[in-house]
N, C-alpha and C. Protein backbone atom coordinates (compact mmCIF):
# COMPACT_ATOMS: atom_id res chain seq x y z
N UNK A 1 0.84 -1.17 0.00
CA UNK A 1 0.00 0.00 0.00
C UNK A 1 0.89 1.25 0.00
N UNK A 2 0.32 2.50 -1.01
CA UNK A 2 1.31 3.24 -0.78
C UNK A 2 0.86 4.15 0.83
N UNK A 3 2.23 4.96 0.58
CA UNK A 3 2.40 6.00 1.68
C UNK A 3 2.18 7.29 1.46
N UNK A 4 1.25 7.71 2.31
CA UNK A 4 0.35 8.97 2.15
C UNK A 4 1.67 10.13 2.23
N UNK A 5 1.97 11.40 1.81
CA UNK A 5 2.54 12.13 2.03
C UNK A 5 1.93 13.22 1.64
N UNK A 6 1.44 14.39 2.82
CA UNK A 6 0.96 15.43 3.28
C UNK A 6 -0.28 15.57 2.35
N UNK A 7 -0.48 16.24 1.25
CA UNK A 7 -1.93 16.28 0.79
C UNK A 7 -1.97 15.36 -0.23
N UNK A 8 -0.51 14.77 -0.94
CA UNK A 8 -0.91 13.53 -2.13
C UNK A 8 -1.26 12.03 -1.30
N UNK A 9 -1.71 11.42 -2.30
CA UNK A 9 -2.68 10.09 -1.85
C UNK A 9 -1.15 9.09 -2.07
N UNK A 10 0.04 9.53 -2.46
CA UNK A 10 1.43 8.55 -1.90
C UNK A 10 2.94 10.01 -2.35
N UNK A 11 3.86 8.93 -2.12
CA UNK A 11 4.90 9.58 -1.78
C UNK A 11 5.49 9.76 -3.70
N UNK A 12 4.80 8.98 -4.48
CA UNK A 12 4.89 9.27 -5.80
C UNK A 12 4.29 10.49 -6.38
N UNK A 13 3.30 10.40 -5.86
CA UNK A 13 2.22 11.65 -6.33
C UNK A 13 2.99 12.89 -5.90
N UNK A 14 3.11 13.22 -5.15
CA UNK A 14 4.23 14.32 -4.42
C UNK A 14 5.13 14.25 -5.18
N UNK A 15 6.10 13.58 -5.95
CA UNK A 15 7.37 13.65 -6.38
C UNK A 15 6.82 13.80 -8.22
N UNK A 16 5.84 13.25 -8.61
CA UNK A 16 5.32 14.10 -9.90
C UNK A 16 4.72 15.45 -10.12
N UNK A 17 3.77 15.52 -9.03
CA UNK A 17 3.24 16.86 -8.66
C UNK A 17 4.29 18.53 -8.56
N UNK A 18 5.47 17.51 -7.48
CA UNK A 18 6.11 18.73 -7.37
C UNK A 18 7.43 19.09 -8.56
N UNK A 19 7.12 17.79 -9.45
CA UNK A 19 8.50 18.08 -10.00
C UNK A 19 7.92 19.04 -11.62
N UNK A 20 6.64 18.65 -11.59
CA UNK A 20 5.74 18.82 -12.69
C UNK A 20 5.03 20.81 -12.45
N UNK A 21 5.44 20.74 -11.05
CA UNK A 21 5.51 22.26 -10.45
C UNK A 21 6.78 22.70 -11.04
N UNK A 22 7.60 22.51 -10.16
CA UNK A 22 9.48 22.98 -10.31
C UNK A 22 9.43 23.26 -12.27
N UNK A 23 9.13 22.28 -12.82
CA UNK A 23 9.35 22.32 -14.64
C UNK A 23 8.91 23.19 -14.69
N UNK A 24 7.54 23.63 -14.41
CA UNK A 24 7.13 24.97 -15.55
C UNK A 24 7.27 26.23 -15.12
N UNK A 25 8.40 26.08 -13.44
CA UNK A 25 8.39 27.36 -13.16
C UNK A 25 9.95 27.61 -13.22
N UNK A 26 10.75 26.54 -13.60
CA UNK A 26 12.24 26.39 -13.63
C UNK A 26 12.66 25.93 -14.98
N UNK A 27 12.35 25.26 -15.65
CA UNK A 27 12.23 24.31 -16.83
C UNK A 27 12.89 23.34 -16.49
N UNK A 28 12.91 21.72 -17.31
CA UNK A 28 13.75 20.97 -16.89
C UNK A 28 15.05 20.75 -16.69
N UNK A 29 15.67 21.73 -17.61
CA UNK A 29 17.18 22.02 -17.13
C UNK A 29 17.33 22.59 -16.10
N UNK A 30 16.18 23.73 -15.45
CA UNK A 30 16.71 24.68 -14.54
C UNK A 30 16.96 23.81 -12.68
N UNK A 31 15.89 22.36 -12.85
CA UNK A 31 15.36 21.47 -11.91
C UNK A 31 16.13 20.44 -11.78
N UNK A 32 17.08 20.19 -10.56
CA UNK A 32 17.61 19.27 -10.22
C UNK A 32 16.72 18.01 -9.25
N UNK A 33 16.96 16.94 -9.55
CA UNK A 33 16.09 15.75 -8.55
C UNK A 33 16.50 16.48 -7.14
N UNK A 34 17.79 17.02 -6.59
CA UNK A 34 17.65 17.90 -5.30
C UNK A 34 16.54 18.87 -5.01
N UNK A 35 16.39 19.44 -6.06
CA UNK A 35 15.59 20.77 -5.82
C UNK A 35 14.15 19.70 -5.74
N UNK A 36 14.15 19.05 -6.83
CA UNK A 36 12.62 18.43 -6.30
C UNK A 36 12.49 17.49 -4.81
N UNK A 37 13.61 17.04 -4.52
CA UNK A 37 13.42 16.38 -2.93
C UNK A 37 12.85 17.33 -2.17
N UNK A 38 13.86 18.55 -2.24
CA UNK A 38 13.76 19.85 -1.24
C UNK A 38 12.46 19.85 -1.01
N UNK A 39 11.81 20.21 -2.53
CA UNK A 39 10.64 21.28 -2.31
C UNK A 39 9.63 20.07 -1.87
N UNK A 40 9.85 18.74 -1.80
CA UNK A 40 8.66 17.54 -1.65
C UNK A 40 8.48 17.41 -0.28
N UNK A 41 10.18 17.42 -0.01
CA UNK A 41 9.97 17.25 1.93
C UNK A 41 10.37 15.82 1.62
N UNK A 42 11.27 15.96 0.78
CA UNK A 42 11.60 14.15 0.89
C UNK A 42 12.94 14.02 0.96
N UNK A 43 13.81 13.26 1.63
CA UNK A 43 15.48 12.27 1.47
C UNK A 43 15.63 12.47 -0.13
N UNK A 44 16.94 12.53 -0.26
CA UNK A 44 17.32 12.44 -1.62
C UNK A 44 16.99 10.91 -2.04
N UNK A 45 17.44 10.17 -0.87
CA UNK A 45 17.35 8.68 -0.98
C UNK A 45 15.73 8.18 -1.37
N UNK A 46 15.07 9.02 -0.71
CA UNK A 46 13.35 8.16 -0.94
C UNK A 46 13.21 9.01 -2.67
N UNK A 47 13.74 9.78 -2.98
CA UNK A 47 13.30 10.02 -4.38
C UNK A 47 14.23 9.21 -5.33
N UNK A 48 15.03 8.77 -5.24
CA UNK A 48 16.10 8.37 -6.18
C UNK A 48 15.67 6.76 -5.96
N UNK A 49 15.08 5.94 -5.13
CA UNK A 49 13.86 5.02 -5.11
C UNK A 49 12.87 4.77 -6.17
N UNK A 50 12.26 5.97 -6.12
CA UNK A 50 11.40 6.19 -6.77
C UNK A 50 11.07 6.63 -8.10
N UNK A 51 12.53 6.91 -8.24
CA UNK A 51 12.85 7.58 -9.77
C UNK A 51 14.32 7.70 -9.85
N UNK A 52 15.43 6.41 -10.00
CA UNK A 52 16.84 7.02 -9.85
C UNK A 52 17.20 7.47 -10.95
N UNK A 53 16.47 7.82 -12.22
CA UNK A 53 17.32 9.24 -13.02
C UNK A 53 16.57 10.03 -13.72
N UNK A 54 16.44 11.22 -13.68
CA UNK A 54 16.00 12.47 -13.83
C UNK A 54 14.97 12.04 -14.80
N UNK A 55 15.65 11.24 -16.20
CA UNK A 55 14.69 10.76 -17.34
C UNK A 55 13.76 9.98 -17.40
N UNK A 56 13.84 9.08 -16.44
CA UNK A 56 12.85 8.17 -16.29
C UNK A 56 11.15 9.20 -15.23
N UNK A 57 11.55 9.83 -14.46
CA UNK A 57 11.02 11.04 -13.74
C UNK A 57 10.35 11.99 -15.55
N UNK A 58 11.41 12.76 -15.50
CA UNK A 58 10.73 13.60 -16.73
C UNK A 58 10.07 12.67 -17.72
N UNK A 59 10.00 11.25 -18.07
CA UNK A 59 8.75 10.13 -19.33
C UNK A 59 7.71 10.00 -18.39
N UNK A 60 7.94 10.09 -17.26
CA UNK A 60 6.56 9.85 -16.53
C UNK A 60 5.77 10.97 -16.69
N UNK A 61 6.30 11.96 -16.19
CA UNK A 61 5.63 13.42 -16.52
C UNK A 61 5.34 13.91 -17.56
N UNK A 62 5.87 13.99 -18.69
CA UNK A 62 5.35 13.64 -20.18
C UNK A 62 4.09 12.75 -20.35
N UNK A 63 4.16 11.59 -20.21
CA UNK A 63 3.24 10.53 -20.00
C UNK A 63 1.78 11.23 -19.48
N UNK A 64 2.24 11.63 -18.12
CA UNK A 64 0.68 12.17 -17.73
C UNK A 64 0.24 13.21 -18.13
N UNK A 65 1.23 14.19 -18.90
CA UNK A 65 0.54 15.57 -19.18
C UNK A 65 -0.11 15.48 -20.50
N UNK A 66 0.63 14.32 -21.69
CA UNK A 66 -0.16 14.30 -23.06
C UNK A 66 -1.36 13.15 -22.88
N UNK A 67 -1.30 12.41 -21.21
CA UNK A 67 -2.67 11.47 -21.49
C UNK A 67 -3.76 12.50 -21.44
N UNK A 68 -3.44 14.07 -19.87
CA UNK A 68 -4.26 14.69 -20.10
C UNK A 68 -4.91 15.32 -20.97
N UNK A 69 -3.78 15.68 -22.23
CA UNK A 69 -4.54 16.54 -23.22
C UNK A 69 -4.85 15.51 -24.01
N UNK A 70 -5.01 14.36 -24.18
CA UNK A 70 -5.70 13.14 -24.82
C UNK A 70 -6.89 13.42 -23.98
N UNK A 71 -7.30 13.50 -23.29
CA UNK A 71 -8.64 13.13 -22.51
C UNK A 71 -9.54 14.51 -23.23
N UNK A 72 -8.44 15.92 -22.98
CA UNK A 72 -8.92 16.54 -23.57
C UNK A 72 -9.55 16.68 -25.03
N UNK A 73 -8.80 16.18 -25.86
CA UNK A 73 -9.02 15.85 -26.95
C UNK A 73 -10.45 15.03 -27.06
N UNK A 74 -10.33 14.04 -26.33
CA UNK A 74 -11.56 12.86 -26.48
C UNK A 74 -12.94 13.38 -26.14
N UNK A 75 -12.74 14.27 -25.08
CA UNK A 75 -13.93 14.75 -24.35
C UNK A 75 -14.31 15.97 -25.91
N UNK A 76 -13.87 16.69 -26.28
CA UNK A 76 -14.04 17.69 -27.47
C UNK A 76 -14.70 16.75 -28.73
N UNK A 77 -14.07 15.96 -29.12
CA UNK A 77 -14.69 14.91 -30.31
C UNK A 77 -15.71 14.20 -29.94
N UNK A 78 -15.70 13.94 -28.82
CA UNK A 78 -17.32 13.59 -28.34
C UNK A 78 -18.21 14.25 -28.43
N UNK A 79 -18.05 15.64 -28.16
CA UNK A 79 -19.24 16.51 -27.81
C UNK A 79 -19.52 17.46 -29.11
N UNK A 80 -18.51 16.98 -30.44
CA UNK A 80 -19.03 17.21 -31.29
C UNK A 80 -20.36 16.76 -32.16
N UNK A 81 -21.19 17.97 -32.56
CA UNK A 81 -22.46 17.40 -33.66
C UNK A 81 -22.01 17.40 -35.03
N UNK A 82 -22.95 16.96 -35.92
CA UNK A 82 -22.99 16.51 -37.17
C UNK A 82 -23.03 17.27 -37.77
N UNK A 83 -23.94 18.56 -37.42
CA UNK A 83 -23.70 20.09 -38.36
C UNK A 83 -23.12 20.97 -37.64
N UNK A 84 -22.02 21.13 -36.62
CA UNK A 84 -21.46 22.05 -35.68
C UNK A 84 -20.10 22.40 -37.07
N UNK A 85 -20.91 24.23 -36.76
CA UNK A 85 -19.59 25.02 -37.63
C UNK A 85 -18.06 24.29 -37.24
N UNK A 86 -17.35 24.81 -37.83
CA UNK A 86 -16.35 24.34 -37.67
C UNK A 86 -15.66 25.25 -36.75
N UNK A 87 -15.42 26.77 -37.23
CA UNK A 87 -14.78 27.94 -36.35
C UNK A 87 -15.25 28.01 -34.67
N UNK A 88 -16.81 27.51 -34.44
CA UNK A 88 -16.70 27.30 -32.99
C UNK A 88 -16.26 26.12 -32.65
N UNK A 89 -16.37 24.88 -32.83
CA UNK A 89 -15.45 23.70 -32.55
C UNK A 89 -14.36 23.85 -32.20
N UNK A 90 -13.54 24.60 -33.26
CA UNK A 90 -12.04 25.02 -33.00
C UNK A 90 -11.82 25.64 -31.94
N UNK A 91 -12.69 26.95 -31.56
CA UNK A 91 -12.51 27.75 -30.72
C UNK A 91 -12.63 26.82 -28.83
N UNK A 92 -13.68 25.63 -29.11
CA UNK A 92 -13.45 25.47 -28.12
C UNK A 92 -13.05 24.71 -27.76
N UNK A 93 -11.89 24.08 -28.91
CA UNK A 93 -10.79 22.97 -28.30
C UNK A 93 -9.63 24.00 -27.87
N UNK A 94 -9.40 24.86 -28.75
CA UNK A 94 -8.40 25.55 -28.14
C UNK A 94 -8.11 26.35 -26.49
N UNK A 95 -9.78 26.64 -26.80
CA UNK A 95 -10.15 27.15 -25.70
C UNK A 95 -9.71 25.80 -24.06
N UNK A 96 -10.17 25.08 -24.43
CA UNK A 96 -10.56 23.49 -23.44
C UNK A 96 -8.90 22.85 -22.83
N UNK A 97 -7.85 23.01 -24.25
CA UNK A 97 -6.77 23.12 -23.69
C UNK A 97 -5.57 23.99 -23.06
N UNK A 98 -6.21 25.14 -23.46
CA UNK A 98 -5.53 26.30 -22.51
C UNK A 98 -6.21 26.58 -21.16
N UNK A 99 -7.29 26.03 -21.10
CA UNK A 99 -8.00 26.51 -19.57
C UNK A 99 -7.36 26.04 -18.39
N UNK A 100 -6.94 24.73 -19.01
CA UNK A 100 -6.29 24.17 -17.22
C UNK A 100 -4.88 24.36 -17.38
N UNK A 101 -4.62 25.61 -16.94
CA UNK A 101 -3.04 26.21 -17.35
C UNK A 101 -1.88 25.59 -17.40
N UNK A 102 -2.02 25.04 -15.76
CA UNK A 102 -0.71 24.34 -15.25
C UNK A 102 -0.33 22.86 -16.17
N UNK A 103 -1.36 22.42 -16.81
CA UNK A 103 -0.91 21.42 -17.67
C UNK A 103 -0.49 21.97 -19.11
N UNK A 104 -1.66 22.72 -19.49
CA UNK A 104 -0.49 23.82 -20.85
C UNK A 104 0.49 24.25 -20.83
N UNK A 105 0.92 24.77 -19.91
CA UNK A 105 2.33 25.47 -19.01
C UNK A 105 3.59 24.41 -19.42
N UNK A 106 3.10 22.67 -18.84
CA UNK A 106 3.90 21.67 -18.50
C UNK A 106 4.06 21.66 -20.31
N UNK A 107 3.10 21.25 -21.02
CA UNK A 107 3.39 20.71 -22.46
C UNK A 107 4.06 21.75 -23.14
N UNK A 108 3.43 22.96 -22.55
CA UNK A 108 5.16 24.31 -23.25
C UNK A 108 6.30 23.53 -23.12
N UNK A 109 6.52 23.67 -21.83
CA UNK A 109 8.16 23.74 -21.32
C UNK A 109 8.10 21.88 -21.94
N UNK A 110 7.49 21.25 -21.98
CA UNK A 110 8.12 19.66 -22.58
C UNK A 110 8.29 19.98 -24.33
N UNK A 111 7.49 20.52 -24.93
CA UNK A 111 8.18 21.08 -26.47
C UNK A 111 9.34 21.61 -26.47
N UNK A 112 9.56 22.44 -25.77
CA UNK A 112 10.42 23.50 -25.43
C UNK A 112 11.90 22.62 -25.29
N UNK A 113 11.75 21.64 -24.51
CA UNK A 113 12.67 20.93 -24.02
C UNK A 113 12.84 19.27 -25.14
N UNK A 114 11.51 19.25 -26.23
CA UNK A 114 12.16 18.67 -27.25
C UNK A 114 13.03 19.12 -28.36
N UNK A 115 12.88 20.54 -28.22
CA UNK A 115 13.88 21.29 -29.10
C UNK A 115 15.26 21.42 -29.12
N UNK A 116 15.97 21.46 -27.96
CA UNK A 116 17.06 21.18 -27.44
C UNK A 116 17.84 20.70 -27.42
N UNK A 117 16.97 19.14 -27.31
CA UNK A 117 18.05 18.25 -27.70
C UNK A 117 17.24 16.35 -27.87
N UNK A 118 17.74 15.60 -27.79
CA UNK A 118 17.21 14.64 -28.60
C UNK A 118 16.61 13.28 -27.02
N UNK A 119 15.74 14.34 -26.48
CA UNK A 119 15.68 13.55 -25.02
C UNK A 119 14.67 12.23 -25.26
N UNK A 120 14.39 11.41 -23.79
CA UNK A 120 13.58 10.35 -24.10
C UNK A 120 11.91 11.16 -24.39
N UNK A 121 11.88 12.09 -24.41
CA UNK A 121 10.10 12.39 -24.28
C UNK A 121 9.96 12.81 -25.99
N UNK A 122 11.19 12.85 -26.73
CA UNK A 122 10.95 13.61 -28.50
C UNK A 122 10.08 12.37 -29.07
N UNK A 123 10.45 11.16 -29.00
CA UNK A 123 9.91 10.15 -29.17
C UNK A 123 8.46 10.18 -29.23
N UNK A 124 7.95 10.04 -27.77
CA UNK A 124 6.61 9.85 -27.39
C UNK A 124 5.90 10.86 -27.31
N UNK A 125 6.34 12.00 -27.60
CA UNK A 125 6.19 13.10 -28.09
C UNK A 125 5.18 13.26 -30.06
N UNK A 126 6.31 13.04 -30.58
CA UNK A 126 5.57 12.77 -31.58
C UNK A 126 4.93 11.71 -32.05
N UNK A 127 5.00 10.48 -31.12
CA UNK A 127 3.37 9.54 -31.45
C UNK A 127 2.25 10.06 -31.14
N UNK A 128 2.42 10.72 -29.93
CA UNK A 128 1.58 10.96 -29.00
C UNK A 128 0.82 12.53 -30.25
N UNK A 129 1.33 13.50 -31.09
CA UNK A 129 1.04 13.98 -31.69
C UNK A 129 0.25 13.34 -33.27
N UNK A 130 1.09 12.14 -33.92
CA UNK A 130 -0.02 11.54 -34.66
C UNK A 130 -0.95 11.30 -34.19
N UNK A 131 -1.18 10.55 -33.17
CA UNK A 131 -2.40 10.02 -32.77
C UNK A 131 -4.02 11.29 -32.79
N UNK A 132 -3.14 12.26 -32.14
CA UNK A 132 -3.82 13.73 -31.99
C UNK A 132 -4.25 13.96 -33.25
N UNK A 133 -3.76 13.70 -34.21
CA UNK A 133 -3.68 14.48 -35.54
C UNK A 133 -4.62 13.46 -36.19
N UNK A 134 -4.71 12.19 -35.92
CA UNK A 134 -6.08 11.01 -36.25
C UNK A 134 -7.06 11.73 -35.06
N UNK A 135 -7.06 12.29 -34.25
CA UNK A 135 -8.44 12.73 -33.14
C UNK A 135 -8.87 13.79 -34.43
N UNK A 136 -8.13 14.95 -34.68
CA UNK A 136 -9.18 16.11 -35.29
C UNK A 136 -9.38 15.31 -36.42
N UNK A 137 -8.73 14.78 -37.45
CA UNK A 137 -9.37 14.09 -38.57
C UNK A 137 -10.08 13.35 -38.62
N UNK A 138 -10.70 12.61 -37.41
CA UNK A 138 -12.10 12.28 -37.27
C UNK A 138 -13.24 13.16 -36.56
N UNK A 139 -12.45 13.95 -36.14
CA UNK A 139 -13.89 15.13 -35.34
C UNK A 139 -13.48 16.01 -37.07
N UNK A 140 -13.33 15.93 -37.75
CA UNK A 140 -13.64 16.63 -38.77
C UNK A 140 -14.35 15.70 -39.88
N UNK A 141 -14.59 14.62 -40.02
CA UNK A 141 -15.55 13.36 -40.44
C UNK A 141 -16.41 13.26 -39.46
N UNK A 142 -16.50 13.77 -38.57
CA UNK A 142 -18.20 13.46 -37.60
C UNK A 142 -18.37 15.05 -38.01
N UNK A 143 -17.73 16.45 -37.83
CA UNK A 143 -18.87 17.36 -37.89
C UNK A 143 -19.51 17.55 -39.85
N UNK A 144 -18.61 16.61 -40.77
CA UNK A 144 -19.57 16.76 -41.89
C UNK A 144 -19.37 17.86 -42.66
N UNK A 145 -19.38 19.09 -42.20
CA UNK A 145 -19.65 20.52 -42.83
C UNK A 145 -19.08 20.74 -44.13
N UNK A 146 -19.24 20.93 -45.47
CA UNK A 146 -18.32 21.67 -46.04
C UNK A 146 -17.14 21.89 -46.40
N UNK A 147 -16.63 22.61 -44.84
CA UNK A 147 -15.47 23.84 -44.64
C UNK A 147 -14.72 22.17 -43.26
N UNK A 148 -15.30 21.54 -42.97
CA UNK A 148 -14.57 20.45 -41.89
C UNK A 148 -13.54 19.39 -42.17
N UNK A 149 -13.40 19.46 -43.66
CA UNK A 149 -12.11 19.03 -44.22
C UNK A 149 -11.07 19.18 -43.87
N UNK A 150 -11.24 21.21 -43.57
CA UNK A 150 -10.28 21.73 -43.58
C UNK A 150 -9.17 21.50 -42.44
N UNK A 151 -9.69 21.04 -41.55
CA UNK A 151 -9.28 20.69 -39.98
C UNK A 151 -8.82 19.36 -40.00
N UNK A 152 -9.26 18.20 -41.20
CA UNK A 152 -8.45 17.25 -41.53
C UNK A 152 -6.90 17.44 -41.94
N UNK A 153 -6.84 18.39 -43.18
CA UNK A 153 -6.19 18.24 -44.18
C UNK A 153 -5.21 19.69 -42.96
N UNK A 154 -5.35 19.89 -42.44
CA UNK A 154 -4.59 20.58 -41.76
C UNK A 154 -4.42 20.64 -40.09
N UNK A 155 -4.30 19.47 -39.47
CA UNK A 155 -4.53 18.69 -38.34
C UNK A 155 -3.02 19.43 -37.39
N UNK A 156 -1.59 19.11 -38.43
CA UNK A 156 -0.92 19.32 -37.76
C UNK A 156 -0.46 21.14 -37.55
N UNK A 157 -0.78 21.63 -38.53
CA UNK A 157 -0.77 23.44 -38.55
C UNK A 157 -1.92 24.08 -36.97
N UNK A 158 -2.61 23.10 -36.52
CA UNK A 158 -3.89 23.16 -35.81
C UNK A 158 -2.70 22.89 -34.40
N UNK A 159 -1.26 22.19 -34.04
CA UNK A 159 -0.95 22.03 -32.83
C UNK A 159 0.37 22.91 -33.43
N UNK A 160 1.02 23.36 -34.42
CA UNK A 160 1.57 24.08 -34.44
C UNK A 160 1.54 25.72 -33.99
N UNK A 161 0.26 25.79 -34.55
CA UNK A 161 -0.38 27.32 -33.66
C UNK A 161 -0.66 27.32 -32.46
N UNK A 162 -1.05 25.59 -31.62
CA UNK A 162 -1.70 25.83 -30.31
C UNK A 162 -0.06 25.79 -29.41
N UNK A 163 0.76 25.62 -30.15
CA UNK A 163 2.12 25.23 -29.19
C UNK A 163 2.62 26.75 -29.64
N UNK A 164 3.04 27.61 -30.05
CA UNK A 164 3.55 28.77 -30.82
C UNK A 164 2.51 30.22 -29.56
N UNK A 165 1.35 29.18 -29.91
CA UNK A 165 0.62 30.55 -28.60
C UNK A 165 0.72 30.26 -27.28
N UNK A 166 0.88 28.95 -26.58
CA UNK A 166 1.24 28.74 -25.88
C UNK A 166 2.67 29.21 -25.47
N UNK A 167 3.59 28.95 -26.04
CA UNK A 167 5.14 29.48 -25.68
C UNK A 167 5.21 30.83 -25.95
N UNK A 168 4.15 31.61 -26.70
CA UNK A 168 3.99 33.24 -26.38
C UNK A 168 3.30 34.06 -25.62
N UNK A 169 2.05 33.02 -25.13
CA UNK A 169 1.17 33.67 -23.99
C UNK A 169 2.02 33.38 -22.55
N UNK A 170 2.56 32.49 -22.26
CA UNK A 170 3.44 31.78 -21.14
C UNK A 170 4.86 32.41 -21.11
N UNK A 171 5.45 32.93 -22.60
CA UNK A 171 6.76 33.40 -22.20
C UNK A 171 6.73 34.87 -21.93
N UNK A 172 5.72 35.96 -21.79
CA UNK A 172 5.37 36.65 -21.41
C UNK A 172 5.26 37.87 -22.75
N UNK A 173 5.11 37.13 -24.19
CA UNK A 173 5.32 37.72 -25.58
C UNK A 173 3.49 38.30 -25.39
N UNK A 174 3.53 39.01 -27.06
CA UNK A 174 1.96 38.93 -27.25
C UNK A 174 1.49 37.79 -27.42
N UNK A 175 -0.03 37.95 -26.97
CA UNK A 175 -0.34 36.94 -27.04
C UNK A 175 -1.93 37.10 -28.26
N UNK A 176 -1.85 36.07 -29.00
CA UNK A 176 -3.37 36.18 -30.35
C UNK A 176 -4.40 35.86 -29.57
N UNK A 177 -5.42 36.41 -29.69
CA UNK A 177 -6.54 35.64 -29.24
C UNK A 177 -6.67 34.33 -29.97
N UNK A 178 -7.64 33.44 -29.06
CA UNK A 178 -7.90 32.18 -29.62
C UNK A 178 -8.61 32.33 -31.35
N UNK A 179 -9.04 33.30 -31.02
CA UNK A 179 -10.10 33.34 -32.43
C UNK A 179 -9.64 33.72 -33.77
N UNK A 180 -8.71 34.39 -33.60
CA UNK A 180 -7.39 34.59 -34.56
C UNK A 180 -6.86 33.32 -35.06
N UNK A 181 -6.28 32.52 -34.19
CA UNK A 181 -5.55 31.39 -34.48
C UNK A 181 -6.55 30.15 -35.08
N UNK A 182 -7.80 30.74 -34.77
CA UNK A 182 -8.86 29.70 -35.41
C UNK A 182 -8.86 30.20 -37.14
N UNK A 183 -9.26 31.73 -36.75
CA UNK A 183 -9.25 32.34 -38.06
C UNK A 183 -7.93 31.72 -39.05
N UNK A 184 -6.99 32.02 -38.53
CA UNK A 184 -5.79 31.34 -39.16
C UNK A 184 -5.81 29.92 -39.94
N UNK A 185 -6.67 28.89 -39.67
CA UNK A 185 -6.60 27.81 -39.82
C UNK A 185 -7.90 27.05 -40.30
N UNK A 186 -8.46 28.26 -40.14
CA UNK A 186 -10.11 27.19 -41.09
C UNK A 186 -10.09 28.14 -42.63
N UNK A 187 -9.25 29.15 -42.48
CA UNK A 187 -9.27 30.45 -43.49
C UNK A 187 -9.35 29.40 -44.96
N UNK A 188 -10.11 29.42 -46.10
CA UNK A 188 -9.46 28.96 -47.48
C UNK A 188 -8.65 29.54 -48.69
């Protein structure tokens, strides 16, 4: 059974939570497994248990932040209809994955940190983006429309803009409104 530690339900949860904190306010270079013991309230020893190298720690955290925006994704293609415009659809996937910040925040700084250099998350990174890119090309075969092709045939320009506003609303640049970047991408 695990071991409760202070408000997480084990001593794992705490050591993803806080390290998944430390990333988007340090980035992963800036975050040593020390700094994440520190800030957990844990032995160097009970984290290095639990995760003895930084990478295996940062695939886990990857792992849970693109299952979240998978869920996100799933929950949006569900709640699509058969004649739903296309420009509000867009608006409120974009919308759906910028709302819960601290996980947009995390998938910045994990792009950010596939750029760099050739880590274990570039990988699962871009499966984890085909797969995404089969989600809108079937929520663009369920809404039918017309103009809903367009969100097929341009699936991946659709996470290129949502990652580009993300690393400009977060790095403290201008930032487009969502509706712009929709405009951008259903435009013919």
């Amino acid at each position: 059974m695990a071991r409760k530690h202070g408000e997480y339900p084990s001593v794992r949860e705490a050591i993803l939570a806080t390290a998944a904190s430390l990333f988007t306010r340090r980035g992963v270079h800036g975050t040593s497994l020390g700094d994440i013991a520190a800030e957990a309230k844990l032995s160097k020893g009970t984290l290095y248990y639990y995760y003895p190298a930084k990478d295996e720690l940062i695939l886990t955290i990857a792992e849970g932040c693109l299952a979240h925006m998978s869920d996100i994704l799933l929950t949006w293609l569900d709640g699509l209809t058969r004649d739903e415009p296309l420009a509000p659809a867009i608006n409120r996937l974009f919308t759906s994955i910028m709302q819960d910040e601290q996980h947009a925040r995390l998938y910045a700084v994990l792009c950010a940190e596939c750029s760099t250099e050739d880590t274990p998350i570039r990988q699962l990174m871009a499966e984890q983006r085909q797969q995404w890119k089969l989600m809108l090309e079937l929520g663009a075969l369920r809404m039918q429309s017309r103009n809903a092709r367009i969100l097929g045939d341009r699936a991946e320009l659709f996470f290129t803009l949502l990652t580009g506003h993300m690393l400009q609303s977060f790095g403290g640049m201008s930032s487009i409104p969502i509706e712009a970047l929709t405009e951008a991408l259903v435009c013919e």
